[in-house]
Protein backbone atom coordinates (compact mmCIF):
# COMPACT_ATOMS: atom_id res chain seq x y z
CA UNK A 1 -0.71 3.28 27.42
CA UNK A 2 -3.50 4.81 29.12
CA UNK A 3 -6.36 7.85 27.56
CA UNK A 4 -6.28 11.11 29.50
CA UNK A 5 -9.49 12.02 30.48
CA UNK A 6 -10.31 15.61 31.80
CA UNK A 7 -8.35 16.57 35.04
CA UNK A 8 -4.93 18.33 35.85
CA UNK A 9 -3.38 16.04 33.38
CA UNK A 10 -5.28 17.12 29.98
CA UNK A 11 -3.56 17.88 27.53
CA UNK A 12 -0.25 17.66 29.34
CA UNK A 13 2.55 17.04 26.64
CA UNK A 14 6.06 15.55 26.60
CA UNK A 15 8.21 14.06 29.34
CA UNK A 16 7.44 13.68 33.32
CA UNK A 17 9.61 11.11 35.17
CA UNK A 18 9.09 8.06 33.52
CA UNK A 19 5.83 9.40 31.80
CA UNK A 20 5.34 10.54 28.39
CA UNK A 21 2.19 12.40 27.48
CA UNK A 22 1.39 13.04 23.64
CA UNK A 23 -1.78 13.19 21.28
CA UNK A 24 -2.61 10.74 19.35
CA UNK A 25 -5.13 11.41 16.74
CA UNK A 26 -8.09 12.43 18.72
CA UNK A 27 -7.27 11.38 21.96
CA UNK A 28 -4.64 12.46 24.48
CA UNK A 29 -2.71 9.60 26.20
CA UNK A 30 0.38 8.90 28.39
CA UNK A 31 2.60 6.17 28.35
CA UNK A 32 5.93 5.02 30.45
CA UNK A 33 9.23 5.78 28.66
CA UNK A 34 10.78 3.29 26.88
CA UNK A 35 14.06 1.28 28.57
CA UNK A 36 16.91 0.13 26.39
CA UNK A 37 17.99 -3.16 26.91
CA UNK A 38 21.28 -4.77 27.23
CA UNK A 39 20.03 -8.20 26.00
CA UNK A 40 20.72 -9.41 22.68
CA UNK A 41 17.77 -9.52 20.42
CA UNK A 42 16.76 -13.25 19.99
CA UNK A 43 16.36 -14.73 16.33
CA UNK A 44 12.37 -14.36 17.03
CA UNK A 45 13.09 -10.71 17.70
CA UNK A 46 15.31 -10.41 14.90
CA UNK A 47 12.93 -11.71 12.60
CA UNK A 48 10.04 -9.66 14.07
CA UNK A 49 12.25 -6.63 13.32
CA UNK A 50 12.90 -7.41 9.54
CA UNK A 51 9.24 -8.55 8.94
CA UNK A 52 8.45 -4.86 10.16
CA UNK A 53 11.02 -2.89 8.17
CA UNK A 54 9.65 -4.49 5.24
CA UNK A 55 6.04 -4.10 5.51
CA UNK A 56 6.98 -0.16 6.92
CA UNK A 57 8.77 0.35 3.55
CA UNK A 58 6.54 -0.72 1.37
CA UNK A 59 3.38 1.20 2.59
CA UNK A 60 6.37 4.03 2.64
CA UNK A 61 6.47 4.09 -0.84
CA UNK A 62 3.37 3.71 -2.02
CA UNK A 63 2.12 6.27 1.24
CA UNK A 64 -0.27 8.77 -1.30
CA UNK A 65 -1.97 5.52 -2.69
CA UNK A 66 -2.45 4.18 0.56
CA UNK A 67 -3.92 7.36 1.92
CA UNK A 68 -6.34 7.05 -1.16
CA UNK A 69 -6.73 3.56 -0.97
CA UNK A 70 -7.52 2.53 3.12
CA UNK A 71 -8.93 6.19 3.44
CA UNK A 72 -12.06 4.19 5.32
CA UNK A 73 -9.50 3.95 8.39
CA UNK A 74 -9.35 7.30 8.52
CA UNK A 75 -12.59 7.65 10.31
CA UNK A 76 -11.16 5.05 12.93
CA UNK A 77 -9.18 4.53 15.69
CA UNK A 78 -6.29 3.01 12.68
CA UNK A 79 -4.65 5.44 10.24
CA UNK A 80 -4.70 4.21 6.98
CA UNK A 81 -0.91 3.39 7.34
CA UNK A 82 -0.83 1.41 10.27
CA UNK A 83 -3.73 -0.51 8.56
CA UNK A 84 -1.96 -1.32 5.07
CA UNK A 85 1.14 -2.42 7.70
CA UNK A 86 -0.87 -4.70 9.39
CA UNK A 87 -2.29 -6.32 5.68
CA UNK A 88 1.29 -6.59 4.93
CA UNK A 89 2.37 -8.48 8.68
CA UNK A 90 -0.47 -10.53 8.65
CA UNK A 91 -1.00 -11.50 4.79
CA UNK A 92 2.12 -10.80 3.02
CA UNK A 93 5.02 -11.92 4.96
CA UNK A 94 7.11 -15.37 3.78
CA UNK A 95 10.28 -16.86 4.44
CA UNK A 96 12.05 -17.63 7.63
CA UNK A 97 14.46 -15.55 9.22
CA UNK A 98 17.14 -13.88 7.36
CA UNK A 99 15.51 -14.83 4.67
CA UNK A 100 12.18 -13.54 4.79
CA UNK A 101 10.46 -10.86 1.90
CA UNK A 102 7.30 -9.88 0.30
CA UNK A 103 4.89 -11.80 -0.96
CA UNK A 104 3.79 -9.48 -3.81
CA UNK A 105 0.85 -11.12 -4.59
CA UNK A 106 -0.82 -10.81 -1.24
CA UNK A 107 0.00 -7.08 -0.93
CA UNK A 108 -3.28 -5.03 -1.02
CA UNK A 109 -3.23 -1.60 -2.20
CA UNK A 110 -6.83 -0.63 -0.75
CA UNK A 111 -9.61 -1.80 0.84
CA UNK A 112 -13.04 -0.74 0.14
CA UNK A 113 -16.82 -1.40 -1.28
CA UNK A 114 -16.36 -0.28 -4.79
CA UNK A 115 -17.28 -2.71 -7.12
CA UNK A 116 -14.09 -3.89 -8.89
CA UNK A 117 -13.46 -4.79 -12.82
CA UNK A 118 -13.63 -8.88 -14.50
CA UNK A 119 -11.47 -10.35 -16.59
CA UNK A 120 -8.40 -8.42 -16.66
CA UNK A 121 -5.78 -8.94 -18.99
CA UNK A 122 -2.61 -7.84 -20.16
CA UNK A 123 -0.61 -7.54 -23.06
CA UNK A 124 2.71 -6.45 -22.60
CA UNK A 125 5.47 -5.86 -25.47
CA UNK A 126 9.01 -4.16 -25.15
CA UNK A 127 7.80 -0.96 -23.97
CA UNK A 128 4.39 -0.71 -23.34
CA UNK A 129 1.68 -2.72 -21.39
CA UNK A 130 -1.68 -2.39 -22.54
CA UNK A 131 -4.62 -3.58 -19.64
CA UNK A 132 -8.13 -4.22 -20.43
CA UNK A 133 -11.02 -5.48 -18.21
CA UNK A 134 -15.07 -6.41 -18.62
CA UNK A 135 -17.11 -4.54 -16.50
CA UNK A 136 -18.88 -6.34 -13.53
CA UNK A 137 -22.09 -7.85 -14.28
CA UNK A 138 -24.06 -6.86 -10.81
CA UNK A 139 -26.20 -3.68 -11.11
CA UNK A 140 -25.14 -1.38 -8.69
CA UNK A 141 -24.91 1.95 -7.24
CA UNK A 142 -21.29 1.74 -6.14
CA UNK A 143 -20.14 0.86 -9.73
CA UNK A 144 -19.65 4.03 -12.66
CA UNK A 145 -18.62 4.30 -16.10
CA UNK A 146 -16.59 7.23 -14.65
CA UNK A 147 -14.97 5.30 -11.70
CA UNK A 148 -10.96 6.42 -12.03
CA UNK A 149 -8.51 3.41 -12.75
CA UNK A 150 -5.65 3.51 -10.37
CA UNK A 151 -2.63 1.09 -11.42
CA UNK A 152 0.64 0.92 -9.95
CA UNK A 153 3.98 -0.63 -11.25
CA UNK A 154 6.18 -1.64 -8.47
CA UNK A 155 10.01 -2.68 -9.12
CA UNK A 156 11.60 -4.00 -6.26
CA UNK A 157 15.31 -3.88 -7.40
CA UNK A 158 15.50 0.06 -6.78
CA UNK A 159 12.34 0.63 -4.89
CA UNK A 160 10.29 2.64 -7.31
CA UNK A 161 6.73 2.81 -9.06
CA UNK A 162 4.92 3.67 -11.91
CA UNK A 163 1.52 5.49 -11.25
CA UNK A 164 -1.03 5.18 -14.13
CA UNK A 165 -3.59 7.56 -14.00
CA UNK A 166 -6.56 8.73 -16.39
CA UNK A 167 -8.47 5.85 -17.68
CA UNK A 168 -12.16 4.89 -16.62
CA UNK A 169 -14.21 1.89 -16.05
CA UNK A 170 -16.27 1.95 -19.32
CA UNK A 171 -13.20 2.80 -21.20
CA UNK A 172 -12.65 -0.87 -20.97
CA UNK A 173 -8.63 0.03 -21.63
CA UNK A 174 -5.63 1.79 -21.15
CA UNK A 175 -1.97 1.76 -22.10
CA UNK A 176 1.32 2.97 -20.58
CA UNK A 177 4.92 2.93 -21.52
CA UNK A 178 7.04 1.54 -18.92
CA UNK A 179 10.48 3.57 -18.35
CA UNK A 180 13.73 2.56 -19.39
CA UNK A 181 15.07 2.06 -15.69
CA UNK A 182 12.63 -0.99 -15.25
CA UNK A 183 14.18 -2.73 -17.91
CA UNK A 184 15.18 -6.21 -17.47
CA UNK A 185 13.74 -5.90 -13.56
CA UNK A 186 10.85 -7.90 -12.35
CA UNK A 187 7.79 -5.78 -11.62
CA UNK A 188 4.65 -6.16 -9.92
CA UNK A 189 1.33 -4.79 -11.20
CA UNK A 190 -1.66 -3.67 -9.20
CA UNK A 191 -5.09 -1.94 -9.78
CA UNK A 192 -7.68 -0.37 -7.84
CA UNK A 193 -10.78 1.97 -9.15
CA UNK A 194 -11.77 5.03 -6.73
CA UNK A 195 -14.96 6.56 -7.78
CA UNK A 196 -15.50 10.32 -9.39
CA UNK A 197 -15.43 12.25 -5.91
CA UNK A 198 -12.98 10.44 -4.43
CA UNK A 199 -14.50 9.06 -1.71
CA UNK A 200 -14.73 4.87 -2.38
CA UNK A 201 -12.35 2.84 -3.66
CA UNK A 202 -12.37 -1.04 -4.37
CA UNK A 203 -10.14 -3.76 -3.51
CA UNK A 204 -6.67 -3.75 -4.98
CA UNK A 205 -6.09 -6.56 -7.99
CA UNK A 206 -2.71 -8.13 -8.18
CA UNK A 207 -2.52 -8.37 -11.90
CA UNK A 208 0.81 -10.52 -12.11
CA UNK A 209 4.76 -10.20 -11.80
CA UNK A 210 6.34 -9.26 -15.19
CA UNK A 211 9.73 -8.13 -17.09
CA UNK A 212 10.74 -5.54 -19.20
CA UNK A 213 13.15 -6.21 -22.00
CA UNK A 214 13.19 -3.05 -23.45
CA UNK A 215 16.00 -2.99 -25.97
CA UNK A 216 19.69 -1.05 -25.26
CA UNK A 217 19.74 2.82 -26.40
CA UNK A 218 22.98 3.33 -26.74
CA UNK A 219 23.99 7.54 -26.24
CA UNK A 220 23.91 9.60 -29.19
């Protein structure tokens, strides 16, 4: 891929021979077309390609959060997707091909210089979970009583999440009722803080892998 820099080519769009000319972001650049080939992928290929579905799905479904939460990249030449993909490839990946998957705890969320939360905790009963945290000792300007807590409930059996929004740092606690259609599935709990304005999150926490039994309603 080559950057187009002023001349008869700027700005030129779509398809010319075996050139393709696009935008991307702020920059305008050409590339060849792609070939298909009539090889078989190899196992390394194979495995290459599952590793990538997965890590594309998962920053899929979470793709507001990660927007909030690698919103730094924004400012680069890496969206914030791409970034969260590569945390995923490079961190998060296990198993060897077919059977490779997520490593939940590795996943990150968001990336930034917000100071987080210590000693978080859980208690979790039939229905509800109930999180609390101590704020962080150090003194400093990134860290606010009114800092928004951000936590996400992921169940991979039917690829859905809980978003929890609308506690604070110095409430020191919040609670949420998880939905019936998590019950008896394994879910994976994250949290991230992103100040007042919106502008500076904190790292993601993996808070643990838990599991519902909420208890049968039966239909009236």
């Amino acid at each position: 891929m080559a950057t187009i820099l002023k001349g008869f080519l700027d700005n030129f769009r779509g398809l010319l021979g075996n050139a393709v000319g696009a935008k991307w972001r702020t920059l305008n650049v050409i590339k060849g077309r792609p070939s298909k080939s009539s090889k078989p992928a190899t196992e390394a290929q194979l495995a290459q390609q599952m590793k990538f579905s997965l890590a594309t799905e998962l920053v899929s479904t979470f793709s507001a959060q990660i927007k909030v939460g690698y919103q730094s990249y924004s400012k680069t030449t890496t969206t914030p997707t791409n970034a969260a993909v590569k945390q995923i490839l490079s961190n998060a990946i296990i198993g060897i091909y077919p059977d490779i998957k997520i490593d939940y705890p590795k996943v990150q969320l968001s990336k930034g210089s917000l100071l987080g939360v210590d000693d978080i905790k859980t208690v979790w009963n039939e229905e509800d979970v109930t999180l609390t945290w101590r704020k962080n000792d150090f003194e400093s300007p990134s860290r606010n009583d009114s800092d928004k807590i951000i936590m996400m409930f992921y169940d991979p059996l039917i690829k859905q999440f809980l978003l929890h929004l609308g506690a604070r740092r110095g409430e020191l606690t919040t609670k949420t009722t998880m939905p019936y259609t998590m019950r008896n599935h394994p879910i994976h709990a994250y949290m991230f803080l992103v100040s007042e304005d919106g502008k500076n999150v904190s790292n993601s926490e993996y808070i643990g892998e838990f599991k519902f039994t909420l208890p049968f309603r039966s239909a009236v």
